[in-house]
PDB file of N, CA and C in Angstrom:
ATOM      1  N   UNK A   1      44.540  50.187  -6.102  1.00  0.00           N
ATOM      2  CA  UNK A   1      45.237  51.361  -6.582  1.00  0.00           C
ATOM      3  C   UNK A   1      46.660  51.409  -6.034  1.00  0.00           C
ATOM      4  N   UNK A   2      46.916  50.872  -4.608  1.00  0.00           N
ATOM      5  CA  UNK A   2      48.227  51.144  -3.741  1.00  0.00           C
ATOM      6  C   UNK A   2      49.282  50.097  -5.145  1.00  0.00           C
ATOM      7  N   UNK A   3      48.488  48.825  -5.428  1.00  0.00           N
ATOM      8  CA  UNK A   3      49.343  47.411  -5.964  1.00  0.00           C
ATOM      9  C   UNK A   3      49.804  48.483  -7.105  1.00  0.00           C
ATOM     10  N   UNK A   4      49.180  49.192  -8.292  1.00  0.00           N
ATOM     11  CA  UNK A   4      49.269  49.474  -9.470  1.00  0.00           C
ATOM     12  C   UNK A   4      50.557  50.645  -9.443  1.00  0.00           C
ATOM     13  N   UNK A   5      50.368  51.833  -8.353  1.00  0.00           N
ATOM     14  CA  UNK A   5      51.378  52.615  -7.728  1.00  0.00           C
ATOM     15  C   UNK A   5      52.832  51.887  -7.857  1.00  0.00           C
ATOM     16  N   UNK A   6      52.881  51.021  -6.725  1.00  0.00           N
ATOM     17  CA  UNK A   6      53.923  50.724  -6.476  1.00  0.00           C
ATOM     18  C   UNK A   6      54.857  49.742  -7.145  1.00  0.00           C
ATOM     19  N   UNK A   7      54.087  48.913  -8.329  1.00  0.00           N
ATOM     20  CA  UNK A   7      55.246  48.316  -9.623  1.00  0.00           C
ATOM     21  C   UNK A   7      54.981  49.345 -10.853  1.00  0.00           C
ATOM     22  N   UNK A   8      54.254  50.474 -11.049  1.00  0.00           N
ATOM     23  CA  UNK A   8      54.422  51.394 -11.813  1.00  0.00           C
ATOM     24  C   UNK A   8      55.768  51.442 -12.209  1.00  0.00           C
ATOM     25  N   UNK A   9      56.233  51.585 -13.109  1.00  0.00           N
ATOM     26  CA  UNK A   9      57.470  51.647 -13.533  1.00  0.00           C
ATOM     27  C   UNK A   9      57.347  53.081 -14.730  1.00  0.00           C
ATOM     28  N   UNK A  10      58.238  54.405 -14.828  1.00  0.00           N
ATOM     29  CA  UNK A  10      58.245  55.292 -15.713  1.00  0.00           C
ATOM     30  C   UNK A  10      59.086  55.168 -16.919  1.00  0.00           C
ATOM     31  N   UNK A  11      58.308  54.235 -17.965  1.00  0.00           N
ATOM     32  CA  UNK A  11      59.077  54.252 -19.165  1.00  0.00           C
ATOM     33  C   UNK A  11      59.524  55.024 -20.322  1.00  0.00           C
ATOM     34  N   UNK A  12      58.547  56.418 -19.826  1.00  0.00           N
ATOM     35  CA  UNK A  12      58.727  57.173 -20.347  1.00  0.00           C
ATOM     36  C   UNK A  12      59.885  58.610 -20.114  1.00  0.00           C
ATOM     37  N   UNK A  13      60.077  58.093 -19.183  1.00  0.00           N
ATOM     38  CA  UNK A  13      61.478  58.894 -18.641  1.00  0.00           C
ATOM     39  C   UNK A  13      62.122  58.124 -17.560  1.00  0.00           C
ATOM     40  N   UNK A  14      63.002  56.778 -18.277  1.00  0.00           N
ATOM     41  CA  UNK A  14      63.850  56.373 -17.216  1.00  0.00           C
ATOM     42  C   UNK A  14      64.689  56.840 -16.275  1.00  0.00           C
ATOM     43  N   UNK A  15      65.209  58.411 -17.112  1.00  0.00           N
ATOM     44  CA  UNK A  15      66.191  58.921 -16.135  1.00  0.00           C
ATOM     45  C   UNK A  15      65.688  59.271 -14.698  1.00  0.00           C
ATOM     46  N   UNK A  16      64.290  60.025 -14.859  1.00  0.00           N
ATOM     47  CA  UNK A  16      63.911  60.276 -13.416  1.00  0.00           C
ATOM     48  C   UNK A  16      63.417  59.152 -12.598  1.00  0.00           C
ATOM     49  N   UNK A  17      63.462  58.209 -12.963  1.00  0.00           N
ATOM     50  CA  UNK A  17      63.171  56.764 -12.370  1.00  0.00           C
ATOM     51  C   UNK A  17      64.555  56.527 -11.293  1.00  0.00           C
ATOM     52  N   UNK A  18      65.437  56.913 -12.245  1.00  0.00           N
ATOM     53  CA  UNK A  18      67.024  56.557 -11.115  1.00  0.00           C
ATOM     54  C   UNK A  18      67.829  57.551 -11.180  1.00  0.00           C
ATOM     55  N   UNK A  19      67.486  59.004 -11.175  1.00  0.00           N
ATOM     56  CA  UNK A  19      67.484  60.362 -10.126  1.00  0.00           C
ATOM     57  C   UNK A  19      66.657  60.273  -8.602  1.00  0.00           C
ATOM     58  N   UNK A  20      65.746  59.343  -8.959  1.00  0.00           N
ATOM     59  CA  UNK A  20      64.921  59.272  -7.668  1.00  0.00           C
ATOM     60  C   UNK A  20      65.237  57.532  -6.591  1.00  0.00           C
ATOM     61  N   UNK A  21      65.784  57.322  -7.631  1.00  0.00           N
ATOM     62  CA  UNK A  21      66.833  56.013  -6.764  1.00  0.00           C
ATOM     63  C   UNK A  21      68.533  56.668  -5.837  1.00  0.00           C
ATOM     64  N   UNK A  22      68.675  57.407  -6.803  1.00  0.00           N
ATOM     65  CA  UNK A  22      70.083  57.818  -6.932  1.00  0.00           C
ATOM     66  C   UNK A  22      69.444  58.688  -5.093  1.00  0.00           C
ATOM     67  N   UNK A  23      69.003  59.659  -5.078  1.00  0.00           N
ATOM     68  CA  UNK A  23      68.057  60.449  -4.132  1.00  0.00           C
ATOM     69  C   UNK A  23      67.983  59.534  -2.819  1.00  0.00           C
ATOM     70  N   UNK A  24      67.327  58.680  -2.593  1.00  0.00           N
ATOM     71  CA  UNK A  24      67.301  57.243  -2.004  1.00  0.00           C
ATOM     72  C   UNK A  24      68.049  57.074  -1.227  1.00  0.00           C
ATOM     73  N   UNK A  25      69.232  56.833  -2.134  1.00  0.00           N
ATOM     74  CA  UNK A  25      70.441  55.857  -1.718  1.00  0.00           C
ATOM     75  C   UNK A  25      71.439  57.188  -0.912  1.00  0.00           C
ATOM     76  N   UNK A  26      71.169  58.334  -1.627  1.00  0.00           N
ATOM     77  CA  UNK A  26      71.756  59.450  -0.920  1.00  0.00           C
ATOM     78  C   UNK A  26      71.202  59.367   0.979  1.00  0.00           C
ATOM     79  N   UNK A  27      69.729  59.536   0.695  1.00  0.00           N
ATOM     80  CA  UNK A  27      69.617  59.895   1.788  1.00  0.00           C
ATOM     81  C   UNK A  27      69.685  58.738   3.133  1.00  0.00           C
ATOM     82  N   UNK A  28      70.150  56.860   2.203  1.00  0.00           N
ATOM     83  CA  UNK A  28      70.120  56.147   3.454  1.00  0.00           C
ATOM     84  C   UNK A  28      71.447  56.375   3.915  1.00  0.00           C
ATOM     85  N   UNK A  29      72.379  57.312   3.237  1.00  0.00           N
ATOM     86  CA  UNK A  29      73.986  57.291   3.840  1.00  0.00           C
ATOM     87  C   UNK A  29      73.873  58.525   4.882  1.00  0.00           C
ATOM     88  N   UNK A  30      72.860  58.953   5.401  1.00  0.00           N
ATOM     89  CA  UNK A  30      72.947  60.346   6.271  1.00  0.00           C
ATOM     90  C   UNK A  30      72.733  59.857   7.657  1.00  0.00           C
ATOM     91  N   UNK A  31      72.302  58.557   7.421  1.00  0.00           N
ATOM     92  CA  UNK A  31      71.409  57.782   8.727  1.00  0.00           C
ATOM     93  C   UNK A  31      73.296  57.101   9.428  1.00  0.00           C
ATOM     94  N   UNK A  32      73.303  57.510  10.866  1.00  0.00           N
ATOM     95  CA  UNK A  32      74.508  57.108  11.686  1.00  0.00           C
ATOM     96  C   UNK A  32      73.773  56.016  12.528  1.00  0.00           C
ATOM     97  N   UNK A  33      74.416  55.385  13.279  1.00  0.00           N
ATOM     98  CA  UNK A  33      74.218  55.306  14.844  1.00  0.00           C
ATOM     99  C   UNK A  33      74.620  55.099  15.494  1.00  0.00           C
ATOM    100  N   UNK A  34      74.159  54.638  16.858  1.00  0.00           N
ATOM    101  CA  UNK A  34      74.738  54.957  18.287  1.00  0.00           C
ATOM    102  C   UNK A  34      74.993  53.482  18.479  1.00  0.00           C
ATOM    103  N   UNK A  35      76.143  53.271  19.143  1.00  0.00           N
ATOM    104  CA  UNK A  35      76.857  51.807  19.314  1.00  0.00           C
ATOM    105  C   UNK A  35      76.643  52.178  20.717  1.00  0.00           C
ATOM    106  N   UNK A  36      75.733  51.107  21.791  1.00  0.00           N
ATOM    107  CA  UNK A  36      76.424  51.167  23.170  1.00  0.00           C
ATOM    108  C   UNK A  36      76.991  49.956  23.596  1.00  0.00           C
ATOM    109  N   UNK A  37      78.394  49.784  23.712  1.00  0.00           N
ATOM    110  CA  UNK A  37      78.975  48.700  24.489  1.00  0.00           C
ATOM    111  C   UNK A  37      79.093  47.865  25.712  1.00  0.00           C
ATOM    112  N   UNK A  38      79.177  46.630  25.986  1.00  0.00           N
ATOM    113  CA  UNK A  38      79.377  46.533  27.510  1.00  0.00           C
ATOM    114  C   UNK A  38      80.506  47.125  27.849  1.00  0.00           C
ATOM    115  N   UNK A  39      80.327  46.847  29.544  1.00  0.00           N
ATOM    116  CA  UNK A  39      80.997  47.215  30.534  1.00  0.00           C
ATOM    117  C   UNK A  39      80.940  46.409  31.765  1.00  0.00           C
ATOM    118  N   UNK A  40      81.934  46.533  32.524  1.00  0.00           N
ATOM    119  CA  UNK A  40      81.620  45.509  33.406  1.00  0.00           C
ATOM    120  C   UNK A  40      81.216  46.376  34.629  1.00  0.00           C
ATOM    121  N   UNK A  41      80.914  47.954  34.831  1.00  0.00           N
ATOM    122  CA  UNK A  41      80.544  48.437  35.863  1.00  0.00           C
ATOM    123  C   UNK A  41      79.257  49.018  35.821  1.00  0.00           C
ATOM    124  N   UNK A  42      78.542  49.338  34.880  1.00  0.00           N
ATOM    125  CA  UNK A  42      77.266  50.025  34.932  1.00  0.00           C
ATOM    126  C   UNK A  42      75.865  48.951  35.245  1.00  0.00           C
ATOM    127  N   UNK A  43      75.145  49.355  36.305  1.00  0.00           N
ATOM    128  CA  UNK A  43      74.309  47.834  36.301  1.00  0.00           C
ATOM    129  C   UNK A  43      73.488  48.290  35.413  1.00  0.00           C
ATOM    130  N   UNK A  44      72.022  47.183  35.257  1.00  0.00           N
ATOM    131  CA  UNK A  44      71.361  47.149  34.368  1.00  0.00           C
ATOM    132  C   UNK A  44      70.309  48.195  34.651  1.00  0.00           C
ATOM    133  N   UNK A  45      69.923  48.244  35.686  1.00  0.00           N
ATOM    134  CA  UNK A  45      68.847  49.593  35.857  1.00  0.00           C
ATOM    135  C   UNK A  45      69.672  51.095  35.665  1.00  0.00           C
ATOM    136  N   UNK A  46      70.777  50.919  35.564  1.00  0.00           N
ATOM    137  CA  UNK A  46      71.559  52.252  35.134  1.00  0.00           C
ATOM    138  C   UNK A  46      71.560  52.266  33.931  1.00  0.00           C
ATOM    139  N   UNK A  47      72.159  51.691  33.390  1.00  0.00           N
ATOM    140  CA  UNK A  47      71.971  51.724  31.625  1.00  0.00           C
ATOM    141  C   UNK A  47      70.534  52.183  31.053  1.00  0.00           C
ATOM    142  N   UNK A  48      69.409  50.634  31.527  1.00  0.00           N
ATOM    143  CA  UNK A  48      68.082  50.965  31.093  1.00  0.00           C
ATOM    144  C   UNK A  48      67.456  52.394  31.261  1.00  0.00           C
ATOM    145  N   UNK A  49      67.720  53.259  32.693  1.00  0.00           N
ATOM    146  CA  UNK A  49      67.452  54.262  33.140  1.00  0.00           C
ATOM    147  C   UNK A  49      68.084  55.625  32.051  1.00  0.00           C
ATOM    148  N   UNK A  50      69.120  55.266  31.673  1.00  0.00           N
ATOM    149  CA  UNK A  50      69.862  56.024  30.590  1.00  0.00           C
ATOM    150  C   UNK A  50      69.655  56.089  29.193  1.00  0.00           C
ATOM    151  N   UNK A  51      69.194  54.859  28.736  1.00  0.00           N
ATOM    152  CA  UNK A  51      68.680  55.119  27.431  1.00  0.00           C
ATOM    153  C   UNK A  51      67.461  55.193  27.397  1.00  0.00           C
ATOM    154  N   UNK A  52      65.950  55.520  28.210  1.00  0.00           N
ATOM    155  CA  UNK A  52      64.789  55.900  28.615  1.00  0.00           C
ATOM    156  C   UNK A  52      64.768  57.410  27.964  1.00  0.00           C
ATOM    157  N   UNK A  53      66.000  57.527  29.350  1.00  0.00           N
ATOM    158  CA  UNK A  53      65.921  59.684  29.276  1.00  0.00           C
ATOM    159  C   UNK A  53      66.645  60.163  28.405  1.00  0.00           C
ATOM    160  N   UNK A  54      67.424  59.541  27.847  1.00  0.00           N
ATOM    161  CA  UNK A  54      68.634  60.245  26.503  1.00  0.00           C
ATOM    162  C   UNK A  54      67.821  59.668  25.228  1.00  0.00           C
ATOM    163  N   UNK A  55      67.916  58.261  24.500  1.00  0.00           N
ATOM    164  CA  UNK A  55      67.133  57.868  23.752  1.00  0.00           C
ATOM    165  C   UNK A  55      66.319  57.993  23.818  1.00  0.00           C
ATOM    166  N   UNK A  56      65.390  57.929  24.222  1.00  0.00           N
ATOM    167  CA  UNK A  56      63.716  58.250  24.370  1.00  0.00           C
ATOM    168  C   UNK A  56      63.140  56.844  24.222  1.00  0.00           C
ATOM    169  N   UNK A  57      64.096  56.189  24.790  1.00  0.00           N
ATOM    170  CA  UNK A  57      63.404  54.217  24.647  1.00  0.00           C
ATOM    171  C   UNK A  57      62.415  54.078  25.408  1.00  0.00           C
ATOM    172  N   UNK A  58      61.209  52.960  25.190  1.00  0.00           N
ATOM    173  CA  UNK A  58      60.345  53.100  26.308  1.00  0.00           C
ATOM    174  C   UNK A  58      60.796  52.045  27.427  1.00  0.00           C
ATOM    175  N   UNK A  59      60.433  51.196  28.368  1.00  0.00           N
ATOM    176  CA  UNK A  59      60.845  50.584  29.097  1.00  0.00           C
ATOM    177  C   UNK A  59      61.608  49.373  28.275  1.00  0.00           C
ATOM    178  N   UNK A  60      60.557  48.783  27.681  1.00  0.00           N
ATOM    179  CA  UNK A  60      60.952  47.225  27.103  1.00  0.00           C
ATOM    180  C   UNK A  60      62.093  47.657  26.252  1.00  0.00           C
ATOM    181  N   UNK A  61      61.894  48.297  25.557  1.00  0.00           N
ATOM    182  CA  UNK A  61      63.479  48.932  24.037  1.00  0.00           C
ATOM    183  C   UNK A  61      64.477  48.557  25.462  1.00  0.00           C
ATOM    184  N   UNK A  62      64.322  49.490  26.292  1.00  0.00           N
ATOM    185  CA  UNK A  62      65.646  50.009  27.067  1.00  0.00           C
ATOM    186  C   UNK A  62      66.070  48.425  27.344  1.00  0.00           C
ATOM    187  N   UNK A  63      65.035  47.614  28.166  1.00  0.00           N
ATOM    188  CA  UNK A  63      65.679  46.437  28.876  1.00  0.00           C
ATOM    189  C   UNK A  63      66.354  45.687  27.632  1.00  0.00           C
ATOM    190  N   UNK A  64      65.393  45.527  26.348  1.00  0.00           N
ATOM    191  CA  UNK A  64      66.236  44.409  25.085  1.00  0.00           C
ATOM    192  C   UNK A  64      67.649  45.164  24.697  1.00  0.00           C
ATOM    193  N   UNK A  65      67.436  46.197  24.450  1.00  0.00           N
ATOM    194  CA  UNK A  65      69.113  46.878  24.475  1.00  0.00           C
ATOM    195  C   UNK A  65      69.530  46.714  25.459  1.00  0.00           C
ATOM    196  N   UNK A  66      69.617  46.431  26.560  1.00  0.00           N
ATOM    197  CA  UNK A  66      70.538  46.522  27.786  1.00  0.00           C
ATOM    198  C   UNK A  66      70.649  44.823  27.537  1.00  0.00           C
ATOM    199  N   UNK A  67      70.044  44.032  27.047  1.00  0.00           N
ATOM    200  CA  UNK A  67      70.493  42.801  27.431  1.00  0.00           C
ATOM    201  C   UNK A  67      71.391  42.516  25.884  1.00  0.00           C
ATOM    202  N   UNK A  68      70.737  42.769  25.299  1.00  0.00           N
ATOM    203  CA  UNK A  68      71.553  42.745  24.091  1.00  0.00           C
ATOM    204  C   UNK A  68      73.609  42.623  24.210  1.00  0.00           C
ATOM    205  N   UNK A  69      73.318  43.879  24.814  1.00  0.00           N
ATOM    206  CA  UNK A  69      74.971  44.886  24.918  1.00  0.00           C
ATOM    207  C   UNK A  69      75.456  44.230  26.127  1.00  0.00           C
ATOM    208  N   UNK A  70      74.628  43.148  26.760  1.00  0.00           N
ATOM    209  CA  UNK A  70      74.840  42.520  27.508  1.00  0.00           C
ATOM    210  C   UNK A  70      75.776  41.022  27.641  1.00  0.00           C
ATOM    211  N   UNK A  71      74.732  40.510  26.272  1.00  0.00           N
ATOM    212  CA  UNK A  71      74.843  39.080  25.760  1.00  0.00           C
ATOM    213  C   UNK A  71      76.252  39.346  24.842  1.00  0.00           C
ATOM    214  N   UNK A  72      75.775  40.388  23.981  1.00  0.00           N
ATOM    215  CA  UNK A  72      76.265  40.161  22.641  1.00  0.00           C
ATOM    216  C   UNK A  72      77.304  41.211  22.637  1.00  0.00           C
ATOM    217  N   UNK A  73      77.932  42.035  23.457  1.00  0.00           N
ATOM    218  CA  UNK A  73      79.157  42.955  23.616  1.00  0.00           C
ATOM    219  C   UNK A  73      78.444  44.138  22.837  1.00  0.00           C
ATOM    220  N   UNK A  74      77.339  44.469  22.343  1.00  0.00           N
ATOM    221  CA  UNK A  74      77.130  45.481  21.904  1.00  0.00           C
ATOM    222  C   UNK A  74      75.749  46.062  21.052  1.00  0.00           C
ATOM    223  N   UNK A  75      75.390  46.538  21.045  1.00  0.00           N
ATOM    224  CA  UNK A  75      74.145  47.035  20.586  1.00  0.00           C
ATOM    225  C   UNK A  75      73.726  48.372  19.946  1.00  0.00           C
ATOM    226  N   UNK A  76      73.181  48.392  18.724  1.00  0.00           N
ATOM    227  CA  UNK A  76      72.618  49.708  17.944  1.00  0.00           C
ATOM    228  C   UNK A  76      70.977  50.438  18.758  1.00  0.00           C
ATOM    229  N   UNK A  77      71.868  51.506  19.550  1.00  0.00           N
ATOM    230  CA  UNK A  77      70.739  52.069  20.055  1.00  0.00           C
ATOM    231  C   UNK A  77      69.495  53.257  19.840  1.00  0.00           C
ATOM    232  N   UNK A  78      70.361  53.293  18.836  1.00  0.00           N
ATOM    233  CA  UNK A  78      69.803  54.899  18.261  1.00  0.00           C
ATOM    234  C   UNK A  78      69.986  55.299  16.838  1.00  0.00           C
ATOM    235  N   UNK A  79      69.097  55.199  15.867  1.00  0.00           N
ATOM    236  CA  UNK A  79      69.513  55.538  14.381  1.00  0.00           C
ATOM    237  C   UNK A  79      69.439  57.043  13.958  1.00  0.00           C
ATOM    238  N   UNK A  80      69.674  57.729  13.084  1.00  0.00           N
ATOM    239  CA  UNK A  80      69.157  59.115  12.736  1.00  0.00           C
ATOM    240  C   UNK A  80      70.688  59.860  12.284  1.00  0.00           C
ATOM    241  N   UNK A  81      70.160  60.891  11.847  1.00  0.00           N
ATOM    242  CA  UNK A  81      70.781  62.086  11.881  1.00  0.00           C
ATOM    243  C   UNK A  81      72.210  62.249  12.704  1.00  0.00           C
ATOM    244  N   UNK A  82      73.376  62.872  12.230  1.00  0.00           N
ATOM    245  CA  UNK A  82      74.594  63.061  12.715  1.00  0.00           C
ATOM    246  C   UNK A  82      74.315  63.795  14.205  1.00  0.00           C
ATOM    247  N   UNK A  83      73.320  65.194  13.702  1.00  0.00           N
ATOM    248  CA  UNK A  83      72.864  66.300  14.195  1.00  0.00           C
ATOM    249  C   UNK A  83      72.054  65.817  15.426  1.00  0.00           C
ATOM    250  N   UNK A  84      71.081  64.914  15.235  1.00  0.00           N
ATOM    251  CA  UNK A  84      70.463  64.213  16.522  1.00  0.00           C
ATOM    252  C   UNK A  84      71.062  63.177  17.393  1.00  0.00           C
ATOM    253  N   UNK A  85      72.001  62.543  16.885  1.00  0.00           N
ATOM    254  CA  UNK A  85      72.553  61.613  17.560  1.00  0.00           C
ATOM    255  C   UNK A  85      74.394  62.216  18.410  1.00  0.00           C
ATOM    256  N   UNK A  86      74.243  63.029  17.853  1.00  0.00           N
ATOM    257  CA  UNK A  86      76.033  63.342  19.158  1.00  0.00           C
ATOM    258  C   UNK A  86      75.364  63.726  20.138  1.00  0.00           C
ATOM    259  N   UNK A  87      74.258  64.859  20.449  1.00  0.00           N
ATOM    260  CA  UNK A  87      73.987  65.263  21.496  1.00  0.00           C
ATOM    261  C   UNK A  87      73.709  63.846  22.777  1.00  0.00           C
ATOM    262  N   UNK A  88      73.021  63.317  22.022  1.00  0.00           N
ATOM    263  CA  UNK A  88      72.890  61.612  22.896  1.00  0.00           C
ATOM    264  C   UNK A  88      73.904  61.310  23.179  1.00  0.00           C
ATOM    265  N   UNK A  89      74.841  61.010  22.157  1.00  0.00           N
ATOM    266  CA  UNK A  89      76.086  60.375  22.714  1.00  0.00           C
ATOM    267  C   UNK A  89      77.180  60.646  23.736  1.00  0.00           C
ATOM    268  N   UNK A  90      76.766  62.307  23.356  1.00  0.00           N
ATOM    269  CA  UNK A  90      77.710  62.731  24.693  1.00  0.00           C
ATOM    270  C   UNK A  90      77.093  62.875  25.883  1.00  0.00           C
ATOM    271  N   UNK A  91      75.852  62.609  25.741  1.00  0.00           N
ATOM    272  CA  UNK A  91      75.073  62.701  27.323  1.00  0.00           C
ATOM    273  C   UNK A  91      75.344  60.998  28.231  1.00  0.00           C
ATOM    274  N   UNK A  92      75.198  60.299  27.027  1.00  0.00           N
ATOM    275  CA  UNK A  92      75.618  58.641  27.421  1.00  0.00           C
ATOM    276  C   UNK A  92      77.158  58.621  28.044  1.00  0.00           C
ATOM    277  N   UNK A  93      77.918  59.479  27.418  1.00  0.00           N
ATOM    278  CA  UNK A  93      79.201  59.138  27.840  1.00  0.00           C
ATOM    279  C   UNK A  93      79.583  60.051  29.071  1.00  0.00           C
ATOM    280  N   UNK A  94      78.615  61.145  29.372  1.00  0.00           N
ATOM    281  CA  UNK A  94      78.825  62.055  30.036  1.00  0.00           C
ATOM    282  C   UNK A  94      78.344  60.909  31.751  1.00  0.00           C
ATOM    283  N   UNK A  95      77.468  59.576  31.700  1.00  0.00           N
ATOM    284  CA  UNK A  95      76.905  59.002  32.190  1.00  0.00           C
ATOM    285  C   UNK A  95      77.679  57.578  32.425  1.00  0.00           C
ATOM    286  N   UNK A  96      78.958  58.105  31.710  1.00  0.00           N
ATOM    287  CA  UNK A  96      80.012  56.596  32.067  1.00  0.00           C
ATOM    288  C   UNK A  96      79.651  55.445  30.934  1.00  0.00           C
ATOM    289  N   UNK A  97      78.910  55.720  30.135  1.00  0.00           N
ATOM    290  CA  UNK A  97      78.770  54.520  28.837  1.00  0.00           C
ATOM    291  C   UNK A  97      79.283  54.745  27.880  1.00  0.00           C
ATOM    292  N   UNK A  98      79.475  53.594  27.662  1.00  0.00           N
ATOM    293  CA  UNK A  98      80.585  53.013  26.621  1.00  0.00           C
ATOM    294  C   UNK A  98      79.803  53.255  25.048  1.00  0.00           C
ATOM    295  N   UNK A  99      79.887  54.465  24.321  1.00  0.00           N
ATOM    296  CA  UNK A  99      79.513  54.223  23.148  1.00  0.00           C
ATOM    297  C   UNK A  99      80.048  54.652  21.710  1.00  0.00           C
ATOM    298  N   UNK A 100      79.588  54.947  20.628  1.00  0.00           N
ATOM    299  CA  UNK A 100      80.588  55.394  19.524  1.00  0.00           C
ATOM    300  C   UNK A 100      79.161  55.707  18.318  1.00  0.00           C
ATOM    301  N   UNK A 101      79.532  56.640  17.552  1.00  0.00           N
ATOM    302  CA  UNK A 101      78.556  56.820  16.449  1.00  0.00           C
ATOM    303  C   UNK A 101      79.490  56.051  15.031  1.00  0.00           C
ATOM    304  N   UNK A 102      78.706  55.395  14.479  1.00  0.00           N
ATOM    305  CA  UNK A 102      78.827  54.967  13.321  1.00  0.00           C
ATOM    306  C   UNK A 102      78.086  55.179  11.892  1.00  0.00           C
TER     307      UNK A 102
END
């Protein structure tokens, strides 16, 4: 029943077929996120410790983002909402990290 659902196609009213695409595509442009950058002063149990209690990462998230932003100058830490994600960001920066919403 899930297979038959999901290539269902409404030929009988294409328009609401791509009103409900159109809908979609609206709502993947609402999604921001949180950039945290390196630095050359915050150690790694500071960072990890920071995106635990602000992000809500569990241990392992925190350490692969911390090595990430480590390796690679930077890392997506946090997806969501405009509305959910500044309060984070300014608690991160309030904490000396380097970050930016996108």
């Amino acid at each position: 029943m899930f297979i038959v659902k999901s290539i269902y196609k409404n030929y009988e009213n294409p328009q609401r077929e791509y009103d409900e695409e159109v809908a979609l595509l609206e709502k993947e442009d609402e999604v921001y996120k949180i950039v945290l950058w390196n630095d050359d002063v915050n150690t790694f149990d500071y960072v990890i410790e920071a995106l635990i209690e602000i992000c809500g990462h569990t241990l392992e998230q925190a350490e692969q983002c911390t090595m990430l932003v480590h390796y690679k100058g930077k890392c997506t830490v946090k997806t969501g909402s405009l509305d959910v994600l500044k309060p984070m960001h300014e608690k991160l920066l309030s904490r000396s990290l380097t970050s930016e919403i996108v």
